[in-house]
N, C-alpha and C. Protein backbone atom coordinates (compact mmCIF):
# COMPACT_ATOMS: atom_id res chain seq x y z
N UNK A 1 5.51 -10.09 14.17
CA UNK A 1 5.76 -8.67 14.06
C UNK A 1 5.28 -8.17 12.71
N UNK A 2 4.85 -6.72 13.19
CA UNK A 2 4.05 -6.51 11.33
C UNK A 2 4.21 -5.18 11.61
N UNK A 3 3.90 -4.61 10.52
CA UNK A 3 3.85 -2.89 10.20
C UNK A 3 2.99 -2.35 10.78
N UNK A 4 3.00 -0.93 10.99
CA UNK A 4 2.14 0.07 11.73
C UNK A 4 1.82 1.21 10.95
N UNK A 5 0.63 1.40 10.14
CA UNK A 5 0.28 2.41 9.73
C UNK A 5 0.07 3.44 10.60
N UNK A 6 1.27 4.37 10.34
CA UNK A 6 1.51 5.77 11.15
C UNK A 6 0.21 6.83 10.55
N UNK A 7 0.35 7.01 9.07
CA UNK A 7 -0.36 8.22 8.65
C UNK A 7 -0.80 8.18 7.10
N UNK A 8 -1.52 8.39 6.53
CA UNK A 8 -1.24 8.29 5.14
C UNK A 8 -2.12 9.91 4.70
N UNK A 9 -1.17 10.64 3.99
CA UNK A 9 -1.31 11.55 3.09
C UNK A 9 -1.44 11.48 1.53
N UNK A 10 -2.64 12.25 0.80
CA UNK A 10 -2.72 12.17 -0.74
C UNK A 10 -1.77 13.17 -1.26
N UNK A 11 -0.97 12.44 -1.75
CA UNK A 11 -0.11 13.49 -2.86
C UNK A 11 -0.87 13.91 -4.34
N UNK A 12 -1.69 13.33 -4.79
CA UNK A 12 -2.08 13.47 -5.78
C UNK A 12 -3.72 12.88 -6.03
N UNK A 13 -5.08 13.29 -6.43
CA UNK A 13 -5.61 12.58 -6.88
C UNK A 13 -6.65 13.44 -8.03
N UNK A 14 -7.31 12.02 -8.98
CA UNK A 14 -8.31 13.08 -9.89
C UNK A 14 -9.16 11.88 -10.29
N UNK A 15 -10.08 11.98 -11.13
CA UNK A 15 -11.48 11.17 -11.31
C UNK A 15 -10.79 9.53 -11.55
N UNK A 16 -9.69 9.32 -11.74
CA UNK A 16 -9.05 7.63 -12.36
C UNK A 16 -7.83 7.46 -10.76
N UNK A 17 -7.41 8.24 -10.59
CA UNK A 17 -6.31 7.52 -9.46
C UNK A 17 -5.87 8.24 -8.02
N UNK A 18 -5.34 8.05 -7.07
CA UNK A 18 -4.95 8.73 -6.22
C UNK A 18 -3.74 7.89 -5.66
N UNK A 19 -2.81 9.08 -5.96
CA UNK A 19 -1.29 8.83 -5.22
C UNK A 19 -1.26 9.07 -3.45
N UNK A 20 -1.05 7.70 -2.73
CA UNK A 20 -0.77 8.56 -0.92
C UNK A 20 0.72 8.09 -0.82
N UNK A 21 0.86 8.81 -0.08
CA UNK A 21 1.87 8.89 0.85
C UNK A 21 1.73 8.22 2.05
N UNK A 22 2.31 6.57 2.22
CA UNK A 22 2.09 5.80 3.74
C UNK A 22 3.34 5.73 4.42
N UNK A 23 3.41 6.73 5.28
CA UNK A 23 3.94 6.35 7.10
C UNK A 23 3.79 5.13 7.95
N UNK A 24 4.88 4.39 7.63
CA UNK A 24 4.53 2.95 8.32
C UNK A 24 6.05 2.70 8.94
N UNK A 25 5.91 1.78 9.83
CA UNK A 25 6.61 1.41 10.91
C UNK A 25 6.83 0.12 11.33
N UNK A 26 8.10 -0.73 11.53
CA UNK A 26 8.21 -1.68 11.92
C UNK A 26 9.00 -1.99 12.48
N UNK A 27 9.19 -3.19 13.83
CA UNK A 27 9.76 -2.83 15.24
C UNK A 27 11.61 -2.94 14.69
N UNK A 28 11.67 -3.86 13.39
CA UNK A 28 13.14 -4.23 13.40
C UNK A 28 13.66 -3.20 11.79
N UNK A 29 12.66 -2.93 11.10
CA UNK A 29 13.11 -2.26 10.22
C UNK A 29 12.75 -0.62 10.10
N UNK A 30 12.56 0.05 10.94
CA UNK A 30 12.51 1.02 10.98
C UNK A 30 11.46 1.70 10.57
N UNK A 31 11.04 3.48 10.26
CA UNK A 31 9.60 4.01 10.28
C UNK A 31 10.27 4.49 8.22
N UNK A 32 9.29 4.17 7.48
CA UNK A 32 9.75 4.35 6.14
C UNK A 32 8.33 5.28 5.87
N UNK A 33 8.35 5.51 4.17
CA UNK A 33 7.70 6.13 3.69
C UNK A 33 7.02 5.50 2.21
N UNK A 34 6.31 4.81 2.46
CA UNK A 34 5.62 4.25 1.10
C UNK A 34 4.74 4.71 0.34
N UNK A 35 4.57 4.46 -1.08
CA UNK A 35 4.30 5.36 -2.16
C UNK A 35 3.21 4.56 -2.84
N UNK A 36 1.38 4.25 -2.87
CA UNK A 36 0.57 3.77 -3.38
C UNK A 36 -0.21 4.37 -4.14
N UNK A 37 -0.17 3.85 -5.63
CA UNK A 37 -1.55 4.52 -6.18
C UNK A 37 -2.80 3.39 -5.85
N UNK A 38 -3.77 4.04 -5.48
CA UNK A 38 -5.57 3.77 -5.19
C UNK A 38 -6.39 3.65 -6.54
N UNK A 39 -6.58 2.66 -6.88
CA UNK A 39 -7.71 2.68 -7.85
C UNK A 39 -8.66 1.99 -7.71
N UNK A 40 -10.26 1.73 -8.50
CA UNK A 40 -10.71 1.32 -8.01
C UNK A 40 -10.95 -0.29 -8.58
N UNK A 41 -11.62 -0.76 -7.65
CA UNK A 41 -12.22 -2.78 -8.34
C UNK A 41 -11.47 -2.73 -9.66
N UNK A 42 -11.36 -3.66 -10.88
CA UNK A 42 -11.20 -4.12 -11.99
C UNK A 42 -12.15 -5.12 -12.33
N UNK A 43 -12.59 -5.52 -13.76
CA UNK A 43 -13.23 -6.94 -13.89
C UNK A 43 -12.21 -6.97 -15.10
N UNK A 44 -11.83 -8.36 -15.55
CA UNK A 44 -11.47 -8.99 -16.79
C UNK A 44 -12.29 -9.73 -17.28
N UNK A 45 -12.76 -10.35 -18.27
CA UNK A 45 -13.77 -10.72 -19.28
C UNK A 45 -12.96 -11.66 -20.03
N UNK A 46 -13.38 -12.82 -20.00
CA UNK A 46 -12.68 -13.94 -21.04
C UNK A 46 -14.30 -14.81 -21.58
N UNK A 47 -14.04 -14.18 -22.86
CA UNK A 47 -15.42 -14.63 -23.49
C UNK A 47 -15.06 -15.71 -24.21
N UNK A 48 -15.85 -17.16 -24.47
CA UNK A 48 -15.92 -18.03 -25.74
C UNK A 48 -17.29 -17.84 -26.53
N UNK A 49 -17.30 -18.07 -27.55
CA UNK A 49 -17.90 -18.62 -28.06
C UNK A 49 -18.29 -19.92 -28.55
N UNK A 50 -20.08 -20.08 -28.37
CA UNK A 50 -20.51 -21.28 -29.23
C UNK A 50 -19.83 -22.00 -29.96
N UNK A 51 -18.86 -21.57 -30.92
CA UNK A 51 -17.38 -22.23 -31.96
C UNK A 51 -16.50 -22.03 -31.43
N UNK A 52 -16.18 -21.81 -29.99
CA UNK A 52 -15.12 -22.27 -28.90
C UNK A 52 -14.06 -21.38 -29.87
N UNK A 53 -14.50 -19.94 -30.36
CA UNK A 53 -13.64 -18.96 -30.24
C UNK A 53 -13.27 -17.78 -29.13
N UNK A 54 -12.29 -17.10 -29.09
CA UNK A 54 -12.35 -16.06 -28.15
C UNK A 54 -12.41 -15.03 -28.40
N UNK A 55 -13.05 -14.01 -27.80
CA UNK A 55 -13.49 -12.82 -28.39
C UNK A 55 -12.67 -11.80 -27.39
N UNK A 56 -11.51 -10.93 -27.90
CA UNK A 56 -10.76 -10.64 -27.32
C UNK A 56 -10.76 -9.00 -28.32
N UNK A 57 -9.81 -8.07 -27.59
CA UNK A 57 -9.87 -6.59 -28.22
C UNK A 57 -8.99 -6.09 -28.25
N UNK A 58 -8.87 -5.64 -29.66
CA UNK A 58 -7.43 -4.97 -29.76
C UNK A 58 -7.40 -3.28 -29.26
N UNK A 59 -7.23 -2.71 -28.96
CA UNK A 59 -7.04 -2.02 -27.85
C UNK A 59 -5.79 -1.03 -27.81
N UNK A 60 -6.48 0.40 -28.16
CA UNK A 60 -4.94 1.63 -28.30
C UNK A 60 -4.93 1.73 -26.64
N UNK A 61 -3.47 1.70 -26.22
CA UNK A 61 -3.14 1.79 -24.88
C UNK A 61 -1.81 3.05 -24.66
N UNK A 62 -2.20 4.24 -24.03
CA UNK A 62 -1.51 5.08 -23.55
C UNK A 62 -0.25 4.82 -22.95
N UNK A 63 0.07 4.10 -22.52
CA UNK A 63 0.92 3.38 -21.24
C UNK A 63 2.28 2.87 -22.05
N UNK A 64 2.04 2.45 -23.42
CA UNK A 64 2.41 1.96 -23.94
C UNK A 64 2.85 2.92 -25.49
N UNK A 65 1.95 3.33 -25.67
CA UNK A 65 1.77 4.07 -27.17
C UNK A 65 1.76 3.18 -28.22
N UNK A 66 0.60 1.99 -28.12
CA UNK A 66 0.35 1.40 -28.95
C UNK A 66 -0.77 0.27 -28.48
N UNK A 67 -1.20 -0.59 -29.77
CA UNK A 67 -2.62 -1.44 -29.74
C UNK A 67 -1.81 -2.77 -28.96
N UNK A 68 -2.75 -3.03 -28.19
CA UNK A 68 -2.42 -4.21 -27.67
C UNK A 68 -3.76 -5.38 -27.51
N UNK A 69 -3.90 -6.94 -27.81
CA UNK A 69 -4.11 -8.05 -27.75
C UNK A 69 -4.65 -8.24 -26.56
N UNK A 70 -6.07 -8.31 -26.13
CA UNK A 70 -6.24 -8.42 -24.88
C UNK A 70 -7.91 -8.68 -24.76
N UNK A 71 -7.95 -9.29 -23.12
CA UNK A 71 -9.94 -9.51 -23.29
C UNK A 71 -10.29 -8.15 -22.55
N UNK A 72 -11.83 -8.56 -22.86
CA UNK A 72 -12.48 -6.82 -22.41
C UNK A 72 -12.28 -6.81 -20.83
N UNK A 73 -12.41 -5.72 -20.32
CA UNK A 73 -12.80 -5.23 -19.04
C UNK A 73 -12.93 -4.26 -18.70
N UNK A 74 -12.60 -3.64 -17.11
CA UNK A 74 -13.26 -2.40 -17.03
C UNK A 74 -13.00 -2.20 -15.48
N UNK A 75 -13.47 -0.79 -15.40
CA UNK A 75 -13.55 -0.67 -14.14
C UNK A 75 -14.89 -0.61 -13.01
N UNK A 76 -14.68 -1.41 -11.98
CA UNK A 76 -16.09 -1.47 -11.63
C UNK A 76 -16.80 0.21 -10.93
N UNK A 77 -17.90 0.40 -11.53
CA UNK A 77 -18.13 1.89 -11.39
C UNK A 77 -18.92 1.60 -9.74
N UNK A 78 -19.07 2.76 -9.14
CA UNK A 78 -19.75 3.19 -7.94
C UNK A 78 -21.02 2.44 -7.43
N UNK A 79 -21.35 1.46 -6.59
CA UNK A 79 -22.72 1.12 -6.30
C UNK A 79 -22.78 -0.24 -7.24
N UNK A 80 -21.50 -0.58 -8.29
CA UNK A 80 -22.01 -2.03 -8.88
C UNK A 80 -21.40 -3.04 -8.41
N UNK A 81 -21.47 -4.26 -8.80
CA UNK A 81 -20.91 -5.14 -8.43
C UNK A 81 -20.23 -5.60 -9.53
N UNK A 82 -18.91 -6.60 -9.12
CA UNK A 82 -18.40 -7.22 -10.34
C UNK A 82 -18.70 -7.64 -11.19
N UNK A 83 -19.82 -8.77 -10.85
CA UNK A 83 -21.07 -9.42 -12.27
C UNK A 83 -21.21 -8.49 -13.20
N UNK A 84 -21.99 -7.62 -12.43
CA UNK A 84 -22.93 -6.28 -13.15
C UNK A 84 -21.81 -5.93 -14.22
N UNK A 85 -20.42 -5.27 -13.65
CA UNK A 85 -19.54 -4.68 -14.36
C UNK A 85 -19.42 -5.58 -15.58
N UNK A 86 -18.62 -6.51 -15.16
CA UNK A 86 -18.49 -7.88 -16.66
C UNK A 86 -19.51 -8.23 -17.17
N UNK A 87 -20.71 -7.86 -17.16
CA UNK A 87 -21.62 -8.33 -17.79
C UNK A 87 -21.89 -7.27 -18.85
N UNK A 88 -21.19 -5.42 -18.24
CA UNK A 88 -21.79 -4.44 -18.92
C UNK A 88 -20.47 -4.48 -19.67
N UNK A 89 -19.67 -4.56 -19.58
CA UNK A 89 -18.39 -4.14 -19.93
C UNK A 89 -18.44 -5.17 -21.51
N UNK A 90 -18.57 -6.59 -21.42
CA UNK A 90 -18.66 -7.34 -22.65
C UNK A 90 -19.40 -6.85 -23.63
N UNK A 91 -20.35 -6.43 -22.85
CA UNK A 91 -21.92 -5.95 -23.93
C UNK A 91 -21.11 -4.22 -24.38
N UNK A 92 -20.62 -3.56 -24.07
CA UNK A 92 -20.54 -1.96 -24.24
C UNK A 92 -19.28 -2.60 -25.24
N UNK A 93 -17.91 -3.39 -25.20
CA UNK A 93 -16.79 -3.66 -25.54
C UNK A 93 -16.93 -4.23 -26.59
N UNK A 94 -17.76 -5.41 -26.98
CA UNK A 94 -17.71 -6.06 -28.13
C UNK A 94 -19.30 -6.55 -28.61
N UNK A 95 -20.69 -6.20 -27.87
CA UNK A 95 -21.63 -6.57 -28.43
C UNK A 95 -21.95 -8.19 -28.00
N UNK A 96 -21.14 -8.74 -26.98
CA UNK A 96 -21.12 -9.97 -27.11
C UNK A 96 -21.89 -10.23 -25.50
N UNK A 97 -23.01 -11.49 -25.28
CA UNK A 97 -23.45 -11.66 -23.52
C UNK A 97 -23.04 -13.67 -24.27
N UNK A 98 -23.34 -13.92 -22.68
CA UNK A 98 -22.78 -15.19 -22.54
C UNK A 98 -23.41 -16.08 -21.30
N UNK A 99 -23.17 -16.95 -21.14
CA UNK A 99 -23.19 -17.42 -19.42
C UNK A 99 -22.32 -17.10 -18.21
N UNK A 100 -21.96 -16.51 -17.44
CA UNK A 100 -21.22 -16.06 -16.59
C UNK A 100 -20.95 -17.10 -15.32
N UNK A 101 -19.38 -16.94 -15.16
CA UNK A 101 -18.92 -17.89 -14.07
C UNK A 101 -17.35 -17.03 -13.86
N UNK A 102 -17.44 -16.79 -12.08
CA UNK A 102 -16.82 -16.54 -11.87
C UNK A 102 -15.45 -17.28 -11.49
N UNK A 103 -14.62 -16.25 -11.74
CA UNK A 103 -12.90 -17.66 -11.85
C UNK A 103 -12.01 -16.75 -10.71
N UNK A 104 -13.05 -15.74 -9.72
CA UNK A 104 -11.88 -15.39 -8.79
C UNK A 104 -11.43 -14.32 -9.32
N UNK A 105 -10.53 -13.71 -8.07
CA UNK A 105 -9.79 -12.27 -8.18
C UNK A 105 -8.38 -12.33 -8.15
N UNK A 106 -7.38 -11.53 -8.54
CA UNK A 106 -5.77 -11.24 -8.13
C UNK A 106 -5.90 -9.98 -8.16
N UNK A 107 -4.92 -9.34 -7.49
CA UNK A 107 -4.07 -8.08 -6.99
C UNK A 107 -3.08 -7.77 -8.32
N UNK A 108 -3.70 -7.45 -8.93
CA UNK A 108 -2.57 -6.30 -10.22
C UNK A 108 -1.39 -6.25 -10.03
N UNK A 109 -1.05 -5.51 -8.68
CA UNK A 109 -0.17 -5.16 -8.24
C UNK A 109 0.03 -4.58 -6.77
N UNK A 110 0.07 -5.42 -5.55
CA UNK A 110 -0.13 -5.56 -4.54
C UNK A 110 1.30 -4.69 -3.64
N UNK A 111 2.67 -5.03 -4.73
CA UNK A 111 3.42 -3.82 -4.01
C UNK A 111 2.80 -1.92 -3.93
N UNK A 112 2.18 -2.21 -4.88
CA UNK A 112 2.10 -0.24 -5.14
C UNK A 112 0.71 0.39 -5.18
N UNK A 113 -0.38 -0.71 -5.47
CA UNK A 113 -1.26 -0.75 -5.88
C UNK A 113 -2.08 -1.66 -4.82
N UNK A 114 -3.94 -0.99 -4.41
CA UNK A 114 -4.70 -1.25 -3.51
C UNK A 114 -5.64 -2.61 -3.66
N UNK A 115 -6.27 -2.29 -5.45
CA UNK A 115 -7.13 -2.81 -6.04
C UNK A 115 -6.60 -4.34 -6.24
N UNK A 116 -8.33 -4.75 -6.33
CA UNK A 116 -8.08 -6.31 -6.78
C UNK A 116 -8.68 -6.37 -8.64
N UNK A 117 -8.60 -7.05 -9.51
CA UNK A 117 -9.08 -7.59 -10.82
C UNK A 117 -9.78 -9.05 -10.32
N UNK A 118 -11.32 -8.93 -10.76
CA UNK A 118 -11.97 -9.88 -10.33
C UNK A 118 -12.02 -10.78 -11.90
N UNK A 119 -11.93 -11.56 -12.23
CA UNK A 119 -12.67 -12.24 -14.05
C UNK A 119 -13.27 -13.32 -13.57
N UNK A 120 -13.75 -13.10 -14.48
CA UNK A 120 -15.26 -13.83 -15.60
C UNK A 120 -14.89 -14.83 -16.48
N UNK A 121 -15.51 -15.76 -16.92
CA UNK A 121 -15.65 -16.62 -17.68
C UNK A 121 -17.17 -16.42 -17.92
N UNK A 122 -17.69 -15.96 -19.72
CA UNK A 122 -18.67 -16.03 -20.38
C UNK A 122 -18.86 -17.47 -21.51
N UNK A 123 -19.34 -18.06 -20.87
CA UNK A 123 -19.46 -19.20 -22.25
C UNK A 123 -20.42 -18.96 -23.32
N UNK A 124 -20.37 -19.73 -24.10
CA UNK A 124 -21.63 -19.51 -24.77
C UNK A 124 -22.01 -18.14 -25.73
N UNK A 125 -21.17 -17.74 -26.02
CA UNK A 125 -21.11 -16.22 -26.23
C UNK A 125 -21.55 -16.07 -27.74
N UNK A 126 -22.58 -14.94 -27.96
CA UNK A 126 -23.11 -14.78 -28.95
C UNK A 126 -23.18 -13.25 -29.43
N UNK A 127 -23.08 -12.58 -30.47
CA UNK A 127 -23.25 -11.41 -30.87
C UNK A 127 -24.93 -11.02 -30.90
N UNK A 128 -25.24 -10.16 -29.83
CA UNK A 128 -26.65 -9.31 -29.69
C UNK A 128 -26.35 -8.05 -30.12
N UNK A 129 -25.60 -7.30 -30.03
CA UNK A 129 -25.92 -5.85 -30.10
C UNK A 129 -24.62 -5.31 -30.43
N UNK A 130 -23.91 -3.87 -31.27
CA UNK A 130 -23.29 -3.06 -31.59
C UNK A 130 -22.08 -2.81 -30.20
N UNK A 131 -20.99 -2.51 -30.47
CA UNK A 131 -20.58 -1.47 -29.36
C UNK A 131 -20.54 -0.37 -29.12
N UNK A 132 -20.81 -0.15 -27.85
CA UNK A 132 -21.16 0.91 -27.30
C UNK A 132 -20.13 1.52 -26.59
N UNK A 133 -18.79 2.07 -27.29
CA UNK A 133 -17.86 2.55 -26.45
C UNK A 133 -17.54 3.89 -26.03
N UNK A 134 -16.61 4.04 -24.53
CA UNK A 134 -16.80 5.33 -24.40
C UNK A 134 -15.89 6.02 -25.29
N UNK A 135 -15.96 7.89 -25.06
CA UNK A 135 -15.60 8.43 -25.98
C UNK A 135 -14.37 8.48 -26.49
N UNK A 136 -13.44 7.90 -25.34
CA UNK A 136 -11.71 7.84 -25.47
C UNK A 136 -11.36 6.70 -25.67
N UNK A 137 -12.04 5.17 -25.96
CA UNK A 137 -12.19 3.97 -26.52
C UNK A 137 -11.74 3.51 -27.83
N UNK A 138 -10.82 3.18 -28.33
CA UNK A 138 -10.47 2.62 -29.46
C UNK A 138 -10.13 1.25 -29.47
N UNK A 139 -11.38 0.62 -30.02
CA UNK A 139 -11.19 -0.83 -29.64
C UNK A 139 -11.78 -1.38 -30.99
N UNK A 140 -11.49 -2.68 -31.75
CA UNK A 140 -11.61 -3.46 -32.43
C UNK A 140 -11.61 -4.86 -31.76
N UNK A 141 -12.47 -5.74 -32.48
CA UNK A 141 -13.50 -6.78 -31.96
C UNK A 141 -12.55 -7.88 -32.84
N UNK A 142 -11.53 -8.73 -32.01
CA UNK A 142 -11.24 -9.95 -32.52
C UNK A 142 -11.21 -11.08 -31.95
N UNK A 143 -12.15 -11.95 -33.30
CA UNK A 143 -12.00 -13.56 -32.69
C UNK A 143 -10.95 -14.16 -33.03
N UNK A 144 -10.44 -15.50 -32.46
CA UNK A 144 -9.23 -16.06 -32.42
C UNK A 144 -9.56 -17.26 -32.23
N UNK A 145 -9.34 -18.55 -32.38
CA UNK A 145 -10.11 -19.94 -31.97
C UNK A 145 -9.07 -20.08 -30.65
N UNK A 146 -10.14 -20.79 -30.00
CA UNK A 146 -9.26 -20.83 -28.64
C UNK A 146 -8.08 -21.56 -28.48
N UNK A 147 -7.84 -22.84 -29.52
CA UNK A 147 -6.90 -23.28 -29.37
C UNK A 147 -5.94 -22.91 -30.01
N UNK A 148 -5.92 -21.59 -30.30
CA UNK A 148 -4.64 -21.14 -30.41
C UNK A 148 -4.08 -20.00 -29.63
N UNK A 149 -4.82 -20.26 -28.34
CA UNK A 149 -4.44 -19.37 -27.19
C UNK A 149 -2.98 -19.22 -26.74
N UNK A 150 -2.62 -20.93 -26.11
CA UNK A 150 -1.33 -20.96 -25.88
C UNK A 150 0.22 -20.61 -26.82
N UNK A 151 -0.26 -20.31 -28.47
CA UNK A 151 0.55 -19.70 -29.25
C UNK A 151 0.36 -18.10 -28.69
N UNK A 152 -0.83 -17.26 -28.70
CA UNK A 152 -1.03 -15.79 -28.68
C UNK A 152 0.05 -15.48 -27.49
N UNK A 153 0.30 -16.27 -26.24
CA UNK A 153 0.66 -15.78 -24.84
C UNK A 153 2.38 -16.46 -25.32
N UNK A 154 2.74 -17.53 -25.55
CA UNK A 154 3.75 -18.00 -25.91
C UNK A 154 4.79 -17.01 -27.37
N UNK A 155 3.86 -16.39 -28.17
CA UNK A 155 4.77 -15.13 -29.24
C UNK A 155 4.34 -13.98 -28.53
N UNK A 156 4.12 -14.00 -27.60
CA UNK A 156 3.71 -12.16 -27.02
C UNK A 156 2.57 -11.71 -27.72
N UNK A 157 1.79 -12.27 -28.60
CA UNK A 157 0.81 -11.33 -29.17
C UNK A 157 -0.04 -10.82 -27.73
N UNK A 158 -0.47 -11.44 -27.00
CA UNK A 158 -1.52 -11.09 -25.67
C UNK A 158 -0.02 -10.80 -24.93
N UNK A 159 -0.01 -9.40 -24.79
CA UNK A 159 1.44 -9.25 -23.44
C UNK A 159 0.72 -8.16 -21.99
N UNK A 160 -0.82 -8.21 -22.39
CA UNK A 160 -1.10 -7.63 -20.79
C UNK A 160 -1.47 -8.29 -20.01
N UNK A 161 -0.32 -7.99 -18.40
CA UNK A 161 -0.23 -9.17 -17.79
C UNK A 161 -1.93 -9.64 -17.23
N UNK A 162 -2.91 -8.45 -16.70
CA UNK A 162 -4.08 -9.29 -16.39
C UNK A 162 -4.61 -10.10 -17.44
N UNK A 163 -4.51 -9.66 -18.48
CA UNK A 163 -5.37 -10.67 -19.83
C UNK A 163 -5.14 -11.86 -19.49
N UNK A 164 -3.43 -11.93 -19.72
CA UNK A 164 -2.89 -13.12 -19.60
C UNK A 164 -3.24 -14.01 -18.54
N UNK A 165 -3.22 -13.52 -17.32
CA UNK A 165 -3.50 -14.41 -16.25
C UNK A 165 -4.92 -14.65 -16.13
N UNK A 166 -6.07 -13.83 -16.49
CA UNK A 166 -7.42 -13.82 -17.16
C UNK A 166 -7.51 -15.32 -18.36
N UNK A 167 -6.92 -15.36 -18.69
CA UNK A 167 -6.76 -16.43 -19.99
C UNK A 167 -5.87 -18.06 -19.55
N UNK A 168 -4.89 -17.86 -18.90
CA UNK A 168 -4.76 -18.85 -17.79
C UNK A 168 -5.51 -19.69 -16.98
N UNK A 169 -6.15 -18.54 -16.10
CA UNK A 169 -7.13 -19.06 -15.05
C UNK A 169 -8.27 -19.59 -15.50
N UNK A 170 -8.72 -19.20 -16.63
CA UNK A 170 -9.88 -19.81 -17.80
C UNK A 170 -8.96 -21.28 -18.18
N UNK A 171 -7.97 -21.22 -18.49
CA UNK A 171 -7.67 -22.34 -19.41
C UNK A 171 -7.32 -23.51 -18.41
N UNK A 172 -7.08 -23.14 -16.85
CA UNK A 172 -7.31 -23.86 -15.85
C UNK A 172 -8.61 -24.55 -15.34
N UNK A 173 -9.44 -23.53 -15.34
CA UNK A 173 -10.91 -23.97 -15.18
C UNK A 173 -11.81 -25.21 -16.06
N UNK A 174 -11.35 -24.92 -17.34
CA UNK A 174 -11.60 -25.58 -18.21
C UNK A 174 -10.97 -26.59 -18.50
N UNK A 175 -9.68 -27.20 -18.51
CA UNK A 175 -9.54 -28.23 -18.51
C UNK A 175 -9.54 -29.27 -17.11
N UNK A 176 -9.79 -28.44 -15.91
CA UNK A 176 -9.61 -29.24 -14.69
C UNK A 176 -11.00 -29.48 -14.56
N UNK A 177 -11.71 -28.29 -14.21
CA UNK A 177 -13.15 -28.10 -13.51
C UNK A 177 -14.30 -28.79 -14.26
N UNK A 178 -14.29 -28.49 -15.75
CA UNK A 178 -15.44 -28.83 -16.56
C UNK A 178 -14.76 -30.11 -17.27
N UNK A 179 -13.49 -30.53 -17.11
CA UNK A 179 -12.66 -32.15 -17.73
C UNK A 179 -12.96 -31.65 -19.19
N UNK A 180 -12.79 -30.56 -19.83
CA UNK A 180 -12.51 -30.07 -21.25
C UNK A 180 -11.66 -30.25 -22.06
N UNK A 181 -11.47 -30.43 -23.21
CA UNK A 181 -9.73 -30.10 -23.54
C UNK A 181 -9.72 -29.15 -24.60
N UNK A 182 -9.91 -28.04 -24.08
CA UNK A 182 -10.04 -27.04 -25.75
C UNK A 182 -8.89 -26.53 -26.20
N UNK A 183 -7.82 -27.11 -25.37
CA UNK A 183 -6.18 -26.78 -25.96
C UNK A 183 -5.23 -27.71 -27.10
């Protein structure tokens, strides 16, 4: 037995989100009214560097009213693909390209929320070019050696949850997949 999308109405939308309204139905729990914001793709970005540092961004966040500890990303724009996005997003965010390997997607937030966050793993990462950020962007460019990742997530310095799980799923990859130990 499963739900029945009755109807869905927009209560709200503008160039970043759209609020609906879902009419759904189910045979033992009754016809309810659920409440989703729509946004679009995500990429996360977990860069190393050549000196097996991480290049991560500190970051003024609205949501919050304050800078927060975190790797680059972005939203994937119209007609691109995830690569494309994480590939532009590192280069516009911190000046930094790399080797690219993908580590998979999660759901942000799958009760309220549509979108998936796809990340990246850049190895190899080197400074080419300036950043290029947009105009409402306040971001600063910090390295950190990687092995002191599991301190940043363990004192809260990194407390956004995709980073975090962005930085996980890297630190999984790497010590299982490639038999690494950069911890």
């Amino acid at each position: 037995m499963s739900w029945k999308l009755n109807s869905t109405k927009t209560i709200y939308s503008n160039q970043f989100i759209t609020l609906v309204e879902k009419n759904s139905s189910h045979p033992h729990l009754g016809t309810h009214n659920f409440y989703c914001v729509l946004f679009p793709q995500w990429v996360n970005v977990v860069a190393i560097t050549r000196d097996n540092n991480l290049v991560l961004v500190k970051q003024y966040r609205h949501g919050l009213d304050s800078y927060t500890l975190e790797t680059p990303g972005g939203v994937v724009d119209p007609g691109e693909e995830p690569e494309q996005t994480a590939q532009r997003e590192l280069l516009e965010e911190t000046g930094y390209k790399g080797k690219i390997i993908s580590l998979g997607k999660v759901a942000p937030n799958p009760a309220i929320q549509n979108n998936l966050c796809h990340i990246f793993l850049f190895t190899d990462c080197e400074k080419v070019a300036v950043q290029k950020l947009d105009d409402t962007e306040d971001i600063q460019i910090v390295e950190v050696p990687l092995k002191e990742l599991d301190k940043l997530i363990a004192e809260e310095k990194i407390i956004h949850s995709l980073s975090v799980v962005s930085l996980l799923k890297t630190k999984n990859f790497l010590e299982k997949e490639r038999k690494l130990k950069y911890f």
